[in-house]
Structure formats: structure tokens, C-alpha cells
C-alpha atoms as a PDB file:
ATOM      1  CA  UNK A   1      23.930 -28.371  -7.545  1.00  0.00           C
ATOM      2  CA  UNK A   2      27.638 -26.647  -7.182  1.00  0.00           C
ATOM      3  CA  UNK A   3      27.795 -23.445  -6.572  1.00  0.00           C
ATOM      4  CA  UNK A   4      27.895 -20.943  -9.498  1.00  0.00           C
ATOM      5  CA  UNK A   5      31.719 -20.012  -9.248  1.00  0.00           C
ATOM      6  CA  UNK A   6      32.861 -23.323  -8.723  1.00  0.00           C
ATOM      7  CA  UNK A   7      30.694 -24.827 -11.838  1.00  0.00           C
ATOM      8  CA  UNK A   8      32.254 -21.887 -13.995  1.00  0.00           C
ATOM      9  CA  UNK A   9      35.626 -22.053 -12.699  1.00  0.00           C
ATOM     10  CA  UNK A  10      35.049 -25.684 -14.097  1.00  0.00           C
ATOM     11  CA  UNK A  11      33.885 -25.598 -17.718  1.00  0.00           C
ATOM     12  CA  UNK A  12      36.043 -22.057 -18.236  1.00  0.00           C
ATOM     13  CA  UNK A  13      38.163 -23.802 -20.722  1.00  0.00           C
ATOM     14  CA  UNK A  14      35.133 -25.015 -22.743  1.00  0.00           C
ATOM     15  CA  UNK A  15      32.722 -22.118 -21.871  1.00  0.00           C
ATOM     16  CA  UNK A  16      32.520 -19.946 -25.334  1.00  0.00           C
ATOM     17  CA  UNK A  17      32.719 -23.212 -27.519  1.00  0.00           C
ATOM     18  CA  UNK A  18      28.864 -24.850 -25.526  1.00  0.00           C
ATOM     19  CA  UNK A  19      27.839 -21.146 -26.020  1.00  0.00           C
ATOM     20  CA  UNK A  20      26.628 -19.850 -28.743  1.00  0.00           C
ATOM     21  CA  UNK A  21      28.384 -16.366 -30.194  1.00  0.00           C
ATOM     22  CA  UNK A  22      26.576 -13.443 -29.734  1.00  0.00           C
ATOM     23  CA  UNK A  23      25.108 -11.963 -32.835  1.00  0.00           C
ATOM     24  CA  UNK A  24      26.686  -8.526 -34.222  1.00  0.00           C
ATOM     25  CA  UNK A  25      23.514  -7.580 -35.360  1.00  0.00           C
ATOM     26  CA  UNK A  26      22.284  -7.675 -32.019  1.00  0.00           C
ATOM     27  CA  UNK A  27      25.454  -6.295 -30.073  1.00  0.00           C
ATOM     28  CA  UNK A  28      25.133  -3.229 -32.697  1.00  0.00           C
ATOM     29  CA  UNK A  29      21.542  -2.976 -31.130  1.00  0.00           C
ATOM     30  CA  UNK A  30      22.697  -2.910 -27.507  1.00  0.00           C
ATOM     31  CA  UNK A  31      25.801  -0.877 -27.766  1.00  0.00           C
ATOM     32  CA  UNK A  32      23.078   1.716 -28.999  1.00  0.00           C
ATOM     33  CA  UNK A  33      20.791   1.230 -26.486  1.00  0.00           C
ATOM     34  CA  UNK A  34      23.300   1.465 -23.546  1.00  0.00           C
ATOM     35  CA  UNK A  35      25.082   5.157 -25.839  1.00  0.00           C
ATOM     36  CA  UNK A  36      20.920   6.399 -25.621  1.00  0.00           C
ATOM     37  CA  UNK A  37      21.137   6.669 -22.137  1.00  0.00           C
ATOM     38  CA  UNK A  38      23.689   9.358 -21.706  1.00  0.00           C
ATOM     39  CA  UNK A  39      26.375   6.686 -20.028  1.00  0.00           C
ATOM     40  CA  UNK A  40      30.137   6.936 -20.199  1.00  0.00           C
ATOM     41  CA  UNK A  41      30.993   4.507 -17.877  1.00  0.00           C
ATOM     42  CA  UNK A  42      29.328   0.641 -17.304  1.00  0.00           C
ATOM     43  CA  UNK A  43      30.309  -2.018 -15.359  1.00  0.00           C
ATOM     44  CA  UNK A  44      29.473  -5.774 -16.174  1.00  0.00           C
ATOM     45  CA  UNK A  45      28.469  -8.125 -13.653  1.00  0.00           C
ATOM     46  CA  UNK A  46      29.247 -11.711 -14.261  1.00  0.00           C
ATOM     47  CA  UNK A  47      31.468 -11.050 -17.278  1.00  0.00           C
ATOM     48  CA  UNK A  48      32.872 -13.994 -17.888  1.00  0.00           C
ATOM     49  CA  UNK A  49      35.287 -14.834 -20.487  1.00  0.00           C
ATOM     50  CA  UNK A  50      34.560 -11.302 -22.134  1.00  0.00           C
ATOM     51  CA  UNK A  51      32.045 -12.433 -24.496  1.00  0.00           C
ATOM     52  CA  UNK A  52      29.967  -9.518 -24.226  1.00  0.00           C
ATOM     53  CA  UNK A  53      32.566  -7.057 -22.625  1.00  0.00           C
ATOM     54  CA  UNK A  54      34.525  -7.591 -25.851  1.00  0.00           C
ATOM     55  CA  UNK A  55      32.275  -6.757 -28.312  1.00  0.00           C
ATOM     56  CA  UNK A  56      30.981  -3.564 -26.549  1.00  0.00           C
ATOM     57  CA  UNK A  57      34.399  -2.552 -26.071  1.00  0.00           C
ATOM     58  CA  UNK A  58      35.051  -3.074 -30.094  1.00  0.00           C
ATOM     59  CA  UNK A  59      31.886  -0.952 -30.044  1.00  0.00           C
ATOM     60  CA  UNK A  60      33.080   2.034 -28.043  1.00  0.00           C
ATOM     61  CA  UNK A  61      31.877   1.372 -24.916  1.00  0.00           C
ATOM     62  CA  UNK A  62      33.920   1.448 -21.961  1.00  0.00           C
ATOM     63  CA  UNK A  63      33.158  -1.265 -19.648  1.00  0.00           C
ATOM     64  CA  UNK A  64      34.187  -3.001 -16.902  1.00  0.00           C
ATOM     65  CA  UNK A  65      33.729  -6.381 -15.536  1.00  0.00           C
ATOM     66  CA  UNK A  66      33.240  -8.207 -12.312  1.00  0.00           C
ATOM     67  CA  UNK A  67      33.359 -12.228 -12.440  1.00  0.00           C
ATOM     68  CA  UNK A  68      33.533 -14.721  -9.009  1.00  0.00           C
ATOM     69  CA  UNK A  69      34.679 -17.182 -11.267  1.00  0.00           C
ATOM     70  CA  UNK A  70      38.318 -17.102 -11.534  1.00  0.00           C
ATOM     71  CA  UNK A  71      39.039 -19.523 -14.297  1.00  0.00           C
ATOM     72  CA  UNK A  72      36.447 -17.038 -16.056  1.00  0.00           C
ATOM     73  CA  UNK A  73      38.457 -14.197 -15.374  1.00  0.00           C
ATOM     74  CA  UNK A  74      41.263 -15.596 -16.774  1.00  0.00           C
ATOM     75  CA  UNK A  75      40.225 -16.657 -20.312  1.00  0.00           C
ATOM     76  CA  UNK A  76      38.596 -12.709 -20.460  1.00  0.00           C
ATOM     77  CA  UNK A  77      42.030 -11.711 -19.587  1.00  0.00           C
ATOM     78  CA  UNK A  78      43.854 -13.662 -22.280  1.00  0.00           C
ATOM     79  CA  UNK A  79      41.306 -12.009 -24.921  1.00  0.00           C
ATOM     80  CA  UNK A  80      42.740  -8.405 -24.093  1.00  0.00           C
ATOM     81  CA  UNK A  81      40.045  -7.451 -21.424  1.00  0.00           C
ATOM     82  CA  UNK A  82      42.128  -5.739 -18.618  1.00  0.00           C
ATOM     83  CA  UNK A  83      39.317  -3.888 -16.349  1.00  0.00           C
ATOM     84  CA  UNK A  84      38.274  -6.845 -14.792  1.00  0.00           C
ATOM     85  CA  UNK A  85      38.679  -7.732 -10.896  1.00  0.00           C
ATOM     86  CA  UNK A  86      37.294 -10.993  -9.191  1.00  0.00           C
ATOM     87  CA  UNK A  87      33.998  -9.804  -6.944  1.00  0.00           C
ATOM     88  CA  UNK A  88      30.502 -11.169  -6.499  1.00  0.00           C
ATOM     89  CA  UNK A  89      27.087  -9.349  -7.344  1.00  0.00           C
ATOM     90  CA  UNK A  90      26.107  -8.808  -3.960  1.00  0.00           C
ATOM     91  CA  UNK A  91      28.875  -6.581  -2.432  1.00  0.00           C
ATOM     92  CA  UNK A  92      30.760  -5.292  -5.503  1.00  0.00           C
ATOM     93  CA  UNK A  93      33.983  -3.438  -5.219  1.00  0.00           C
ATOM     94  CA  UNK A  94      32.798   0.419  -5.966  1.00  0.00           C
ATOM     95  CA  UNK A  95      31.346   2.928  -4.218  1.00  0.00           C
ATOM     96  CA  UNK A  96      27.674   4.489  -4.395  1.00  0.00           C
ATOM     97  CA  UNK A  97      26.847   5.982  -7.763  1.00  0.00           C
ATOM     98  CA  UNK A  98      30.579   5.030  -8.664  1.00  0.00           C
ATOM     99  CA  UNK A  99      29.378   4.124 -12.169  1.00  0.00           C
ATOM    100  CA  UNK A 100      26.941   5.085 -15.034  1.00  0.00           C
ATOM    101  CA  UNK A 101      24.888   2.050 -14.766  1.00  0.00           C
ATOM    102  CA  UNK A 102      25.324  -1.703 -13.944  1.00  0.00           C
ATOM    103  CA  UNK A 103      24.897  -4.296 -16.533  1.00  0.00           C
ATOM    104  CA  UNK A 104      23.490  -8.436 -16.004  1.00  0.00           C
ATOM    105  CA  UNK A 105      23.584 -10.218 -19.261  1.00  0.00           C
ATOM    106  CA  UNK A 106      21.970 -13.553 -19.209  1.00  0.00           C
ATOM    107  CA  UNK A 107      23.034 -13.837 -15.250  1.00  0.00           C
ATOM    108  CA  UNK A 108      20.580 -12.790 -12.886  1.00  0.00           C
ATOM    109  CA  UNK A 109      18.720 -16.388 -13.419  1.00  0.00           C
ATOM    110  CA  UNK A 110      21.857 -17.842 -12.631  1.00  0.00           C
ATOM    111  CA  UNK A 111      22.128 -16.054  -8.969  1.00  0.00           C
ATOM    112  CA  UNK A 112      20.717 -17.728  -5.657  1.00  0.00           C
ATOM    113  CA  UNK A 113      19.303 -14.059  -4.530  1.00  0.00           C
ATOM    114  CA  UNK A 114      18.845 -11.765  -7.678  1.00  0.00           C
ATOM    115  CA  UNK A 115      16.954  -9.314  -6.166  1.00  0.00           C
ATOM    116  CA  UNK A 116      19.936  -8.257  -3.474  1.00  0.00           C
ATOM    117  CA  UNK A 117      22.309  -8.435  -6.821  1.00  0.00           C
ATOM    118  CA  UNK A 118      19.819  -6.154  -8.562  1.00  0.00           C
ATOM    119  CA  UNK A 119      19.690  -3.794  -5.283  1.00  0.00           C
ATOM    120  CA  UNK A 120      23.955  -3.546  -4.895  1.00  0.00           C
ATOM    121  CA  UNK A 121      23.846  -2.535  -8.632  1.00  0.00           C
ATOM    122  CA  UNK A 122      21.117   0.370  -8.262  1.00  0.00           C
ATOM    123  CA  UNK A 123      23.466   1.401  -4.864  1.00  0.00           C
ATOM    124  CA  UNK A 124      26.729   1.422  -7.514  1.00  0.00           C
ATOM    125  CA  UNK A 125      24.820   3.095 -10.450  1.00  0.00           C
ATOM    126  CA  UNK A 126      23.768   6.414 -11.055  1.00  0.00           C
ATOM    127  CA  UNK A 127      21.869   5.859 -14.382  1.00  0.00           C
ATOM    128  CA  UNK A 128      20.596   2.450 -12.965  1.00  0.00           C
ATOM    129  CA  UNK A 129      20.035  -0.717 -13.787  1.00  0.00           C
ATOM    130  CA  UNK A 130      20.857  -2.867 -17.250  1.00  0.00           C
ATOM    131  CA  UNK A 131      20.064  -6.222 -18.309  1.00  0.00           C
ATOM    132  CA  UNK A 132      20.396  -8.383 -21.613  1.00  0.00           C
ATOM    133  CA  UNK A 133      17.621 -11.138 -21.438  1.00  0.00           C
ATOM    134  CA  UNK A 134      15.436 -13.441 -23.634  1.00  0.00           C
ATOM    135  CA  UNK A 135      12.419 -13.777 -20.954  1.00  0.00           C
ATOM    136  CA  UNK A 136      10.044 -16.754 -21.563  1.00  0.00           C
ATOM    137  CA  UNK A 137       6.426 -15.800 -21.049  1.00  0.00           C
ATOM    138  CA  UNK A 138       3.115 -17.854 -20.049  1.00  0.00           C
ATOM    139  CA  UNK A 139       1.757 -16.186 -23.240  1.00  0.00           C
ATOM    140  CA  UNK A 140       4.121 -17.412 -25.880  1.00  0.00           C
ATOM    141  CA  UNK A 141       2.585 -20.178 -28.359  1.00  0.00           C
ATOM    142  CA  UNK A 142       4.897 -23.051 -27.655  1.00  0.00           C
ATOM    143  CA  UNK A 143       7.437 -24.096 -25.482  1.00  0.00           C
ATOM    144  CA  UNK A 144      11.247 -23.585 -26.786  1.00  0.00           C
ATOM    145  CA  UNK A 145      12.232 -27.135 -28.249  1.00  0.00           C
ATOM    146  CA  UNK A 146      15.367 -26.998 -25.351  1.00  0.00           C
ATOM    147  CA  UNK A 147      12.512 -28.090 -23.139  1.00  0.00           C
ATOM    148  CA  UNK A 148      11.527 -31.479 -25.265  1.00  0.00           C
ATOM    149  CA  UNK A 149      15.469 -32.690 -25.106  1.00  0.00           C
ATOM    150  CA  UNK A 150      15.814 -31.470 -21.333  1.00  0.00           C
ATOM    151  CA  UNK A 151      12.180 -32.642 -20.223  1.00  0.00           C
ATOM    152  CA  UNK A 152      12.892 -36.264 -22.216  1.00  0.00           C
ATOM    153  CA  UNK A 153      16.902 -36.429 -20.631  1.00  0.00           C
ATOM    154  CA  UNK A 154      15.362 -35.939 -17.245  1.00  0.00           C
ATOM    155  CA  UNK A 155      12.691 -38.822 -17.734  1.00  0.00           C
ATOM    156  CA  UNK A 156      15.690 -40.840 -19.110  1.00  0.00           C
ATOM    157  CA  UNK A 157      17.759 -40.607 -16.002  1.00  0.00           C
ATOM    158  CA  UNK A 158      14.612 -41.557 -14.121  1.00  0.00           C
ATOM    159  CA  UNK A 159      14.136 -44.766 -15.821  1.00  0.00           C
ATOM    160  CA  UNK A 160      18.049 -45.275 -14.818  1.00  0.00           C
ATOM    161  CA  UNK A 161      17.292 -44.824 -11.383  1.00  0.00           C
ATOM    162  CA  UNK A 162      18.535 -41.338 -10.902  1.00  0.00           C
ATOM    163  CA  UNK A 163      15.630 -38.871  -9.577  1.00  0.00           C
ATOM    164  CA  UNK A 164      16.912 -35.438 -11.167  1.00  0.00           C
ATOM    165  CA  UNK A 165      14.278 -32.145 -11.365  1.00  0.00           C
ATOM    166  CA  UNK A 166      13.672 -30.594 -13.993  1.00  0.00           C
ATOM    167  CA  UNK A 167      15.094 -27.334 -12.966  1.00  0.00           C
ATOM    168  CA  UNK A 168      13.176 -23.740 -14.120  1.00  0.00           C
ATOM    169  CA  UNK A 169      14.062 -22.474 -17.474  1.00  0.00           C
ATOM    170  CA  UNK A 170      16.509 -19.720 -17.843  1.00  0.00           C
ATOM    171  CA  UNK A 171      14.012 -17.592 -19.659  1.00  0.00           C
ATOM    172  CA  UNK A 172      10.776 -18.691 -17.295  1.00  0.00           C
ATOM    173  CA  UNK A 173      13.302 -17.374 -14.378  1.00  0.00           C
ATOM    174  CA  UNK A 174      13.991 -13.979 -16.109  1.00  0.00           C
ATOM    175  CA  UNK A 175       9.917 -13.496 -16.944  1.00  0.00           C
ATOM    176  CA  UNK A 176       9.677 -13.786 -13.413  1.00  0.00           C
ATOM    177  CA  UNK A 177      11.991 -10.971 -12.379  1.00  0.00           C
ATOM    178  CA  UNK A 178      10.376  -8.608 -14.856  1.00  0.00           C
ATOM    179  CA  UNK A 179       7.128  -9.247 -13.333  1.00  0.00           C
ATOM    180  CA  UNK A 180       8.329  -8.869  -9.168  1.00  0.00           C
ATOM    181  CA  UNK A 181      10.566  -5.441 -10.566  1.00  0.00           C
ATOM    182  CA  UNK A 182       8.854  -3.642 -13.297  1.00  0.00           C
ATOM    183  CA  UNK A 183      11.132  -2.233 -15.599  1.00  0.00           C
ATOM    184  CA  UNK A 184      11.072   1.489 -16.732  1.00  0.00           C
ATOM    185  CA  UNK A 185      11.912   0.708 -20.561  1.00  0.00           C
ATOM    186  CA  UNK A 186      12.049  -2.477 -21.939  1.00  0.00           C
ATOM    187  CA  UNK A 187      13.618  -2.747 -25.936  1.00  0.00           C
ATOM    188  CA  UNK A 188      13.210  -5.858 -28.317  1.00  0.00           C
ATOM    189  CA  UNK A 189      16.447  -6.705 -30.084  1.00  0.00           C
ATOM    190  CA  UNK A 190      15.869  -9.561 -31.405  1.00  0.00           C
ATOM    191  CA  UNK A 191      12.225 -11.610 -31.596  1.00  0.00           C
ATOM    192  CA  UNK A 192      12.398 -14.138 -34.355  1.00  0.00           C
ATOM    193  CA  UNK A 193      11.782 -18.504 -34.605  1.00  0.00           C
ATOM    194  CA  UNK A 194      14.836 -20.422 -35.936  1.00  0.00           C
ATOM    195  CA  UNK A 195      14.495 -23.413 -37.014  1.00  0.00           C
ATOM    196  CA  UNK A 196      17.499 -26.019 -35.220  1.00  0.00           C
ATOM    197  CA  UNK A 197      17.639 -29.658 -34.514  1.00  0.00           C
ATOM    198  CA  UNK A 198      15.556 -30.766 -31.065  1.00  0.00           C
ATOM    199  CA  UNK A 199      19.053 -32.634 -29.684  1.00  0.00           C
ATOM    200  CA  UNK A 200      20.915 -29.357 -30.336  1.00  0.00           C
ATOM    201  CA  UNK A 201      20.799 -28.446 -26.841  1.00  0.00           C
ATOM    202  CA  UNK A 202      22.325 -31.723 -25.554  1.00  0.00           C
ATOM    203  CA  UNK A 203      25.363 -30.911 -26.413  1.00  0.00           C
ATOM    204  CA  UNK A 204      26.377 -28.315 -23.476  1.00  0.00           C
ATOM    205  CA  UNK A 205      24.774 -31.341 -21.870  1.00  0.00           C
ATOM    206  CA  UNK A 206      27.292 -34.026 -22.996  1.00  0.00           C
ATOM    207  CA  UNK A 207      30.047 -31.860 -22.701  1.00  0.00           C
ATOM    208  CA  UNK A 208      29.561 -31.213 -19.064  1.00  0.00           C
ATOM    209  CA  UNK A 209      28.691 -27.769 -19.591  1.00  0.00           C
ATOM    210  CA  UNK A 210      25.076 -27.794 -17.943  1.00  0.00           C
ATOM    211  CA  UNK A 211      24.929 -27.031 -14.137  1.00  0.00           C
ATOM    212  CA  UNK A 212      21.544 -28.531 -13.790  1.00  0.00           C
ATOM    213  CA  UNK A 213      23.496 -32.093 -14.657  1.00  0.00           C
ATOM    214  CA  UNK A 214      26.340 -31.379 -12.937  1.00  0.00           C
ATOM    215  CA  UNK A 215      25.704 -33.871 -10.216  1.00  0.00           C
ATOM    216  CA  UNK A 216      24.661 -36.593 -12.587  1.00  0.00           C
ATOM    217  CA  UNK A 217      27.525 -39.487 -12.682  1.00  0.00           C
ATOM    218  CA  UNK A 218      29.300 -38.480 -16.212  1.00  0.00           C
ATOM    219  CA  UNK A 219      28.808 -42.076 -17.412  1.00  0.00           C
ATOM    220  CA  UNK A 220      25.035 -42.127 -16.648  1.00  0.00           C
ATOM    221  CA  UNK A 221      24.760 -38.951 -18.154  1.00  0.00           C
ATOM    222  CA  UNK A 222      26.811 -39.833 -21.549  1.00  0.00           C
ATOM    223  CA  UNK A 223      24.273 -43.254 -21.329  1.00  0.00           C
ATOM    224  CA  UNK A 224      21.537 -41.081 -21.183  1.00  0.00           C
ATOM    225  CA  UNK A 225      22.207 -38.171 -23.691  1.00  0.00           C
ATOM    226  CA  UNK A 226      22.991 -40.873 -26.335  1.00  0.00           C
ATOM    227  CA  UNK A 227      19.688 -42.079 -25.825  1.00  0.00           C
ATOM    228  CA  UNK A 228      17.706 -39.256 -26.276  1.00  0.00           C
ATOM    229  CA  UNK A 229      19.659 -37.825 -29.051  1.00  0.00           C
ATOM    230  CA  UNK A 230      18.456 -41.655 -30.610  1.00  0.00           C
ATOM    231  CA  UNK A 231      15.059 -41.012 -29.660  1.00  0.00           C
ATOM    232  CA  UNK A 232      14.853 -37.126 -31.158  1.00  0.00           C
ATOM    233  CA  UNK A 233      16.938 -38.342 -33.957  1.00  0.00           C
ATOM    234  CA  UNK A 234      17.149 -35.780 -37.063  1.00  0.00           C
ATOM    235  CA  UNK A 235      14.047 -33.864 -36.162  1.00  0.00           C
ATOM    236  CA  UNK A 236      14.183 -29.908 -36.329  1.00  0.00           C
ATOM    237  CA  UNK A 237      11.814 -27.686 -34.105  1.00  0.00           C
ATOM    238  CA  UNK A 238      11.586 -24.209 -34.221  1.00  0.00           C
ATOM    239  CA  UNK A 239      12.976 -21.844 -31.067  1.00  0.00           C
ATOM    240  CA  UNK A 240      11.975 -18.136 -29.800  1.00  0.00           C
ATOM    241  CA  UNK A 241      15.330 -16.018 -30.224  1.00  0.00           C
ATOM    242  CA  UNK A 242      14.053 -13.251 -28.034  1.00  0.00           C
ATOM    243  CA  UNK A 243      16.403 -10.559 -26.738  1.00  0.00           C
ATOM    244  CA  UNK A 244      15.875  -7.541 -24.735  1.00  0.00           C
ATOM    245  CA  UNK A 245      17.326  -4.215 -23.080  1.00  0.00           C
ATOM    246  CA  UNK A 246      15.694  -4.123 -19.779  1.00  0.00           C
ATOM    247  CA  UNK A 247      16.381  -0.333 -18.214  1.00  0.00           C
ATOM    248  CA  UNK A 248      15.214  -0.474 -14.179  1.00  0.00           C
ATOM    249  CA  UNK A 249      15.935   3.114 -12.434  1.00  0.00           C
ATOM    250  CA  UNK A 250      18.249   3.227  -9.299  1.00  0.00           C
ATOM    251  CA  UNK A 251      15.093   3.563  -7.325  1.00  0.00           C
ATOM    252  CA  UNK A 252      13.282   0.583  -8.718  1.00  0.00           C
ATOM    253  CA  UNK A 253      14.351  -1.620  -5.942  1.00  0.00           C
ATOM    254  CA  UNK A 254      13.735   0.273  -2.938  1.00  0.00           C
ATOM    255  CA  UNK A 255      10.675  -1.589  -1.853  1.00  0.00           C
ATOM    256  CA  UNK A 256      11.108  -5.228   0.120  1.00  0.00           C
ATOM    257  CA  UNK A 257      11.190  -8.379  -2.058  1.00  0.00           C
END
């Protein structure tokens, strides 16, 4: 699998349009979360192409933004963001307690070591700690209906001849980092099922916007997609949209992993 800078630096060009937009609704929610906590001054890790910088900004916020990702960098840039600098998570570019608090949305299950990204951000934060995620728990009723398209598109490129795991969920990763940190305040913004086609999530797939098939020959992988989206054809499943505000104090980390 390539290496998360080099994947993004990729698909940068195509990134917001296999993503979808955040909802206001919900960035009202977490631009009032992030004002509760007394904080003038955030910084963003992994901000990508703005997508959440830019709406918190609209919302008052001041924020800044770190990205490895170049190509990243550079659409944010062209959508008015200008306190962004290329860094990574694990040595960022500010001194101890430089900032109000540190913020990871929908990126610490992207990172090879999270926990050292979520120790440099306590170091750089004097309020702590702040994460968007939409965890996946051993507890919820059903499985999200990404995993039927995934689980069969993985099967598919078996019977092809190409061995490919099927790599941990997003949300199953993020479950698992509130359960090794505990967090001090955790906030639903969103909990709610939405119905949406099962082949819905092939299409970051098919556009070459998944790093878990990243390393699949393109033509196997168009072969493949088209013959799962056959198989699920016009059936609808319902999907967990669960977001939260996860708050960990700068201390939370001080133990070993």
C-alpha cells in the first residue's frame, strides 16, 4: 500500500468530488463544540484540501492546517486557505503549548503510528486534544453496507487471481483508539441510518480514489468493480452516519502505548 502522502498527492485533483461534503448541520455542531472549550487558536492536522478548515473558518474559527500531502496543500490553497504549511503529525512545526488545541478529523485511522501523532499534538496543545470521528463499535446492530460492496470486490479480485485483504474499516480503526486512549468528553453530532445504494461506495473505488486498491492493476480493478456493481445491482441498504467530538486532555497520553 503507498504511503499516505504519496496516495493523496495522487487523487488531490479528484479528492472532494469521491468525498462526500460535510454537512452544515453538523459543522454548526462542531464549530460549537470546539468555541465551548475556551479556544482561540486550533490547528488542523491532515487538512487537506480545506474541507473542514473552510467551513470552520466561515464559522469563526481560526484555524490552521498542517498537510504532508503537497498536491493537498495546494487545492486548500486555491480555496482561500492561507495558514497552511506542509508538515507531518509526528514532529509538527510549533512549539510546546504553541496552540489552543490540535484537531484530527477523519485521519488518525489513516496514520501508520496514531498514538505518537496523538502524543506530538498533546506536546503542541494547551487545551488538548480534538478529533472528528464516526467510530464503528462491536455493539452496533449491523455492519455499514460499505462492507458488503468492499467484502464482495475483495472476493472478486480473488476469483481473478489477485489475493488482496480486506483491510480494517475506517470506523473499526477509530473504535479502537477510543478504547487504548479514553477520552475525557465524547459529543454525538450526528447518529442517524440513511438509506443509499449498496454499490455507492464503489465509486471512490473505480475512480482510483481508495488506498486499500491502490495496488490493484487499474484494469483488473475496473473488471472487477463492474462486476460487483452487476451483482449488488439497484439494491439500497441502510448506513450508520455517526459523528463525534472526541476531547482527550494534554495529559491523556502520557502513559506507554
Amino acid at each position: 500500500m503507498p504511503s499516505a502522502p504519496k496516495f493523496f498527492d495522487r487523487i488531490a485533483d479528484a479528492y472532494d468530488a469521491t468525498r462526500d461534503p460535510p454537512a452544515p448541520d453538523v459543522m454548526d455542531r462542531f464549530a460549537e463544540e470546539l468555541r465551548s472549550t475556551g479556544g482561540a487558536r486550533f490547528l488542523e492536522v491532515g487538512v487537506g484540501t480545506g474541507r473542514i478548515a473552510a467551513p470552520l473558518s466561515e464559522r469563526g474559527i481560526w484555524i490552521a492546517g498542517v498537510d504532508a500531502a503537497w498536491g493537498m496543500l495546494r487545492r486548500a490553497r486555491a480555496k482561500g486557505l492561507r495558514r497552511i504549511a506542509h508538515g507531518d503529525a509526528y514532529r509538527l512545526p510549533v512549539r510546546d503549548a504553541a496552540l489552543d488545541g490540535v484537531l484530527f478529523v477523519h485521519v488518525l485511522q489513516l496514520l501508520d503510528r496514531p498514538d505518537d501523532a496523538l502524543r506530538e499534538a498533546a506536546r503542541a496543545s494547551r487545551l488538548g486534544v480534538f478529533a472528528m470521528m464516526s467510530p464503528t463499535f462491536a455493539t452496533d446492530e449491523r455492519p455499514p453496507p460499505e462492507d458488503d460492496a468492499l467484502r464482495l470486490l475483495v472476493a472478486e479480485l480473488g476469483r481473478r487471481g489477485h489475493a488482496h485483504s480486506a483491510a480494517r474499516r475506517p470506523g473499526e480503526k477509530e473504535a479502537a483508539l477510543l478504547d487504548r486512549w479514553p477520552a475525557s468528553r465524547v459529543t454525538t453530532l450526528l447518529d442517524r441510518l440513511k438509506e443509499e445504494p449498496l454499490a455507492d461506495p464503489l465509486t471512490s473505488v473505480a475512480r482510483g480514489a481508495s488506498r486499500q486498491f491502490d495496488e490493484v492493476p487499474p484494469p483488473l480493478l475496473a473488471e472487477a468493480v463492474e462486476t460487483v456493481r452487476r451483482e449488488l445491482g439497484t439494491r439500497t441498504g441502510q448506513r450508520r452516519q455517526r459523528v463525534q467530538f472526541v476531547h482527550w486532555t494534554p495529559t491523556a497520553f502520557a502513559r506507554g502505548a
